[in-house]
Protein backbone atom coordinates (compact mmCIF):
# COMPACT_ATOMS: atom_id res chain seq x y z
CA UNK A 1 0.00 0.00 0.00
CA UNK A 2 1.29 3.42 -0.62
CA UNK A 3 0.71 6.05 1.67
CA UNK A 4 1.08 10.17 1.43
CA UNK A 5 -0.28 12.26 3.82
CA UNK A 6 0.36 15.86 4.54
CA UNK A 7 -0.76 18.44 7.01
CA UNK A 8 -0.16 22.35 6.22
CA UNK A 9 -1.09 26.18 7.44
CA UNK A 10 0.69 29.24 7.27
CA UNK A 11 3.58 28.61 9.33
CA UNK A 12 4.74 25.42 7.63
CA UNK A 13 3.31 21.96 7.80
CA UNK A 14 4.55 18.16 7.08
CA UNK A 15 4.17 14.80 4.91
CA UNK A 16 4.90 11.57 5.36
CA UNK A 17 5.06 9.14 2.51
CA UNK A 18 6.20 5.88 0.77
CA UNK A 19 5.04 2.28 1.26
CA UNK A 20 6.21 -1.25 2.84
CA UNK A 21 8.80 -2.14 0.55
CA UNK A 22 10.72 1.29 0.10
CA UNK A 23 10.21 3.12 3.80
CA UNK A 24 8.54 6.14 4.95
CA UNK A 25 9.83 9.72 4.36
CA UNK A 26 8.52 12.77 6.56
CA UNK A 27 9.28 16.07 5.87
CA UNK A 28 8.80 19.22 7.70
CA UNK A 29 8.66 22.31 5.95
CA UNK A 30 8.53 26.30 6.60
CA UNK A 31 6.03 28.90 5.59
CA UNK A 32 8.05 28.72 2.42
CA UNK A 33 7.89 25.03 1.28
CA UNK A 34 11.27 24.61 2.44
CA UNK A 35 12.19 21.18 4.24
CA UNK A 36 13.63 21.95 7.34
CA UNK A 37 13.98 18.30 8.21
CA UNK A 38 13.68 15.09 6.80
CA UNK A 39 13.68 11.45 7.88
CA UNK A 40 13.95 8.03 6.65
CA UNK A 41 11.94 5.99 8.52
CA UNK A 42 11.76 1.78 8.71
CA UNK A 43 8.85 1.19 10.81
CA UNK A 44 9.20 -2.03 12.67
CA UNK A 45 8.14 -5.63 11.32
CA UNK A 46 4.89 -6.34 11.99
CA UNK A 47 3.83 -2.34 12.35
CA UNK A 48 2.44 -1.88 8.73
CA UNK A 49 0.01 -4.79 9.51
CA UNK A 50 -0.99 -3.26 12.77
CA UNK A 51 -1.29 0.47 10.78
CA UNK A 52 -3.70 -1.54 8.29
CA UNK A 53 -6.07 -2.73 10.69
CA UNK A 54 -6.05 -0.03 12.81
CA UNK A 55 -7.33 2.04 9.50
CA UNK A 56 -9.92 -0.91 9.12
CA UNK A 57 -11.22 0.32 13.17
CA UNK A 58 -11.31 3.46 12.12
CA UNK A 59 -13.42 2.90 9.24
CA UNK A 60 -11.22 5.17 6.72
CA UNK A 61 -12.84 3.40 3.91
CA UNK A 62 -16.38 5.52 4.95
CA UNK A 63 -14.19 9.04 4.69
CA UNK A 64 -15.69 11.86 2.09
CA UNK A 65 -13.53 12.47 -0.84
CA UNK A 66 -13.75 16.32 1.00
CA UNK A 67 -14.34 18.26 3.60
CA UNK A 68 -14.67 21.46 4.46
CA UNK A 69 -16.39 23.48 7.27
CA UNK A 70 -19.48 25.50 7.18
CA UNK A 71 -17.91 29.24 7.35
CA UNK A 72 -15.01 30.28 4.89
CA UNK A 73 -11.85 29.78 5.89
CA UNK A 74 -8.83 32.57 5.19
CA UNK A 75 -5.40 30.98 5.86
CA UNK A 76 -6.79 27.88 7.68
CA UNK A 77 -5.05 24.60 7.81
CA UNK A 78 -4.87 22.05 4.70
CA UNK A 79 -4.65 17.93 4.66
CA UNK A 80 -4.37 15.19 2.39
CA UNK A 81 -4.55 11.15 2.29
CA UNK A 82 -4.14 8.96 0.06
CA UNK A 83 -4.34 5.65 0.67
CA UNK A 84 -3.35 3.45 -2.13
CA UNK A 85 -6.05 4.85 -4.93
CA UNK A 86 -8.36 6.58 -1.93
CA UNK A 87 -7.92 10.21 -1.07
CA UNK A 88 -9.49 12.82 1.34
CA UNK A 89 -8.72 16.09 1.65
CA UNK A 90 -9.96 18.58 4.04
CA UNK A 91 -9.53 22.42 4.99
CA UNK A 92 -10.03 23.52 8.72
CA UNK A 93 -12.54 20.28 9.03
CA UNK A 94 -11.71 16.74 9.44
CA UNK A 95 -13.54 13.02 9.38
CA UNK A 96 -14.55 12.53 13.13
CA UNK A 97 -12.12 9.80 13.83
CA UNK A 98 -9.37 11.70 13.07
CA UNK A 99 -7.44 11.50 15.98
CA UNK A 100 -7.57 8.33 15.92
CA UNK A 101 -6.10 8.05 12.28
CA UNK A 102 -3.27 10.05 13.67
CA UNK A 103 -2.52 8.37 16.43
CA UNK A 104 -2.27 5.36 14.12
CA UNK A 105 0.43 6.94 11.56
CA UNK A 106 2.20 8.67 14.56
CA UNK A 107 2.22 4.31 15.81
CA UNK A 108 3.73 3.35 12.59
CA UNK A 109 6.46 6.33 11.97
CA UNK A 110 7.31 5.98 15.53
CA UNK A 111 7.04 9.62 16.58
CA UNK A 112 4.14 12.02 17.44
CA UNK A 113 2.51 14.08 14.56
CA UNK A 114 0.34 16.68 15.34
């Protein structure tokens, strides 16, 4: 399964991406797109496994292509998934399990994302 997601706002944001066989990369970058870090990342055996079925708890199949909150949003922050050929996006509004979903990647990269 390949995997991108990316969170963004004003002040910067993050990805992280790749699959089983080739690793995970995460990137942070500045108001300007710039990485200010990056990471190679081998997440344990058995952790893409527990990272799929953890998505299958979470029901990420159900997500909305989109979504986006009810008042219009200036500046607000930006996300993306995809999920082998699934993707949701989302400005200033998320699925309602979506601390859960983070929680999950933060599992597999090893580190917190927020």
């Amino acid at each position: 399964m390949r995997l991108y997601v990316a969170m963004g706002w004003a002040g910067g944001g993050w990805e992280v991406s790749g699959s089983e066989a080739e690793g995970l990369t995460y990137r942070r970058r500045g108001h300007d797109g710039a990485v200010l870090e990056e990471r190679r990342i081998r997440p344990p055996a058995g952790a893409w496994r527990a990272f799929e079925r953890r998505l299958g708890e979470i029901g990420i199949r159900g997500w909305e292509p989109r979504y986006e909150p009810e008042y219009p949003v200036c500046g607000g922050t930006t996300w993306a998934v995809r999920l082998g050929d699934r993707k949701s996006t989302g400005e200033d509004a998320y699925p309602p399990n979506w601390a859960a979903f983070l929680d999950a990647l933060s599992a597999l990269v090893g580190f917190r994302l927020e």
